[in-house]
C-alpha atoms as a PDB file:
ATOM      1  CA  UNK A   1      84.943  74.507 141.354  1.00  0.00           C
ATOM      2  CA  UNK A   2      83.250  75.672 138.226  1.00  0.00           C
ATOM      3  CA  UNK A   3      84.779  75.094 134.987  1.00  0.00           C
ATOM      4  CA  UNK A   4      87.095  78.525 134.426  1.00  0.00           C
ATOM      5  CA  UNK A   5      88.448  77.023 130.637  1.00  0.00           C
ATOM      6  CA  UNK A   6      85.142  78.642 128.527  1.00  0.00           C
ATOM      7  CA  UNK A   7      85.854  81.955 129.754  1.00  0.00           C
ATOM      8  CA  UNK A   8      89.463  81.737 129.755  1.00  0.00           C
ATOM      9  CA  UNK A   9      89.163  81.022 125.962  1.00  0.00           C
ATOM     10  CA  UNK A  10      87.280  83.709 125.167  1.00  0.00           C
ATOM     11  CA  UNK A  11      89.867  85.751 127.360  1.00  0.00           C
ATOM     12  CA  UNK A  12      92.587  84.400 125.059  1.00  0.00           C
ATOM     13  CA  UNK A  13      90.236  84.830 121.797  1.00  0.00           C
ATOM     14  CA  UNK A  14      89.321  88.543 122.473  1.00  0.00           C
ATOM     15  CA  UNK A  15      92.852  89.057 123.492  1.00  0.00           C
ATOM     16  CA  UNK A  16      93.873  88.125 119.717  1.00  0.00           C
ATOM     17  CA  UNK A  17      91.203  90.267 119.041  1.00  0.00           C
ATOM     18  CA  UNK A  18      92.373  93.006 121.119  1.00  0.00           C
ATOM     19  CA  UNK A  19      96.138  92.423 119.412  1.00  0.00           C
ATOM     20  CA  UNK A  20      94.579  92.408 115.720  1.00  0.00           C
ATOM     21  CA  UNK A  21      93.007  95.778 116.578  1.00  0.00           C
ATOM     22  CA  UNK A  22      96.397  97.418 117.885  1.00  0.00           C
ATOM     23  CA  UNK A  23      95.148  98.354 121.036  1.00  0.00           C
ATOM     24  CA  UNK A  24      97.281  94.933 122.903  1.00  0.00           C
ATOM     25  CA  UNK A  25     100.305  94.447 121.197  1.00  0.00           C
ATOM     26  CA  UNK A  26     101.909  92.420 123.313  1.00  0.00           C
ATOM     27  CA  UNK A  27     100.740  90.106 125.655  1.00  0.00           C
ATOM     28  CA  UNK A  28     103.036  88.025 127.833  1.00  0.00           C
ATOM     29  CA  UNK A  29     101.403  85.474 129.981  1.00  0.00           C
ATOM     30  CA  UNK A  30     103.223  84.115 132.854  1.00  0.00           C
ATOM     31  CA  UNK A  31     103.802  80.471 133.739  1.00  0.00           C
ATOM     32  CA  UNK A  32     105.594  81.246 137.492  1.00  0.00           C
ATOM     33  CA  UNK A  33     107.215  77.871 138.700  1.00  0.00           C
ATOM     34  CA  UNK A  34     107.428  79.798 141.998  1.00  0.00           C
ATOM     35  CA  UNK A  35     103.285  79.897 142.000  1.00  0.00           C
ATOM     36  CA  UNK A  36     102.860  83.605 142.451  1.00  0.00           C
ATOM     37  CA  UNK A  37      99.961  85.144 141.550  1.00  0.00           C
ATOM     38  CA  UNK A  38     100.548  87.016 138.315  1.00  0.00           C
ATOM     39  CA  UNK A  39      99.023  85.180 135.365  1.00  0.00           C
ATOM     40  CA  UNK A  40     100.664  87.290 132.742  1.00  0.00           C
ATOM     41  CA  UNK A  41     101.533  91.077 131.695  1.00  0.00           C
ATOM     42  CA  UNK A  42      99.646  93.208 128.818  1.00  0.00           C
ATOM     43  CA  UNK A  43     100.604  96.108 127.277  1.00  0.00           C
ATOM     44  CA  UNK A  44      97.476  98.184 125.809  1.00  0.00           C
ATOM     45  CA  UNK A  45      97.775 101.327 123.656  1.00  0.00           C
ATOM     46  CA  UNK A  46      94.787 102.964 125.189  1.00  0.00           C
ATOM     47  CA  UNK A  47      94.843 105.756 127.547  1.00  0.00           C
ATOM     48  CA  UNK A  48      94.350 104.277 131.336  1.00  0.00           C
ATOM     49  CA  UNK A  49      90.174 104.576 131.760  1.00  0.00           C
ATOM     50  CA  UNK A  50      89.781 102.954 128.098  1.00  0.00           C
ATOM     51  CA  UNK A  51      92.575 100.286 129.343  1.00  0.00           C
ATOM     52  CA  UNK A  52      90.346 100.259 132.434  1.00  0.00           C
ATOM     53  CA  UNK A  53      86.265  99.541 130.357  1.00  0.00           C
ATOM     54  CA  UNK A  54      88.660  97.231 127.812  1.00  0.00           C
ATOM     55  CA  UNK A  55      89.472  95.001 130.934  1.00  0.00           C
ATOM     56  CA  UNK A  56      85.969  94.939 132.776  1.00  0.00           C
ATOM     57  CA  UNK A  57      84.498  93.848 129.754  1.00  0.00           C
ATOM     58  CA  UNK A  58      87.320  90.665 129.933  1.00  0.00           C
ATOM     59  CA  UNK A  59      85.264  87.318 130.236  1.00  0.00           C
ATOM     60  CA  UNK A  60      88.053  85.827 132.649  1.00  0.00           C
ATOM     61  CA  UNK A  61      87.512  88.991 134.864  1.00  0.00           C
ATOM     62  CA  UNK A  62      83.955  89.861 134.986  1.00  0.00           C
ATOM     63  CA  UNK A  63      83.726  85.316 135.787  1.00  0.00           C
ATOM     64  CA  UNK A  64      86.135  86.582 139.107  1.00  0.00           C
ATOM     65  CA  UNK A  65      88.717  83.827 137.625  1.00  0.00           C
ATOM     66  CA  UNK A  66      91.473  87.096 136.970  1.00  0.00           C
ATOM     67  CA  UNK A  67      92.205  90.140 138.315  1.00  0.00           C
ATOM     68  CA  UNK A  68      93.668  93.376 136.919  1.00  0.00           C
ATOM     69  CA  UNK A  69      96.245  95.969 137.833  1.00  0.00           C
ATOM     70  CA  UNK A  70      96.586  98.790 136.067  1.00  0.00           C
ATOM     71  CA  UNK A  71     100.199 100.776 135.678  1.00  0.00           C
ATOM     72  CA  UNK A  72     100.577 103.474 133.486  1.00  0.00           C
ATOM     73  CA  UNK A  73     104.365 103.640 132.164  1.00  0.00           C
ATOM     74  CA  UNK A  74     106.696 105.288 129.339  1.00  0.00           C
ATOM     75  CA  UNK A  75     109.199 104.045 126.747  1.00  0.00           C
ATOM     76  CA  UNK A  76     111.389 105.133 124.349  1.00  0.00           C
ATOM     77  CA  UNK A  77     109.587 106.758 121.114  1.00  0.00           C
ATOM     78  CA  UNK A  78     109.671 103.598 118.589  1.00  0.00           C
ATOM     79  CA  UNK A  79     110.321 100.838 121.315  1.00  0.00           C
ATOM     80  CA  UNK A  80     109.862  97.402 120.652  1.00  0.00           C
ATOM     81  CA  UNK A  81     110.570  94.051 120.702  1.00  0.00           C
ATOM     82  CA  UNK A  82     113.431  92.633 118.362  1.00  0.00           C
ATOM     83  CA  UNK A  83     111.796  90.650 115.193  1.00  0.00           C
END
């Protein structure tokens, strides 16, 4: 198995990256004790095909280590999470 932890930290580092920018704030990645197969959640601000070129540019992805989903959803005007 080839070593997946260089491009997983440059997943992590652009994701700051990504966060700084505004265009991922928030990221929630999953530790399942029940071993399913989603490694965490991401909310982007971008419209669904920049979401999409954002993601296949994603170290983790293009190595085939992650995969990607991509829902497109609503909320509430001014949602967030409580400080």
């Amino acid at each position: 198995m080839p070593d997946v932890y260089p491009a997983i930290w440059e997943h992590a580092r652009r994701n700051f990256s990504l966060h700084v920018d505004g265009l991922l704030p928030i990221v929630c990645p999953i530790r399942d004790e029940n071993e399913s197969q989603v490694a965490g959640i991401s909310i982007f601000t971008t419209a669904m095909e920049e979401t999409k070129k954002i993601l296949e540019e994603d170290p983790a992805i293009k190595a085939g280590i992650l995969l990607y989903e991509i829902y497109s959803t609503k909320t509430f005007p001014g949602s967030c999470l409580p400080k």
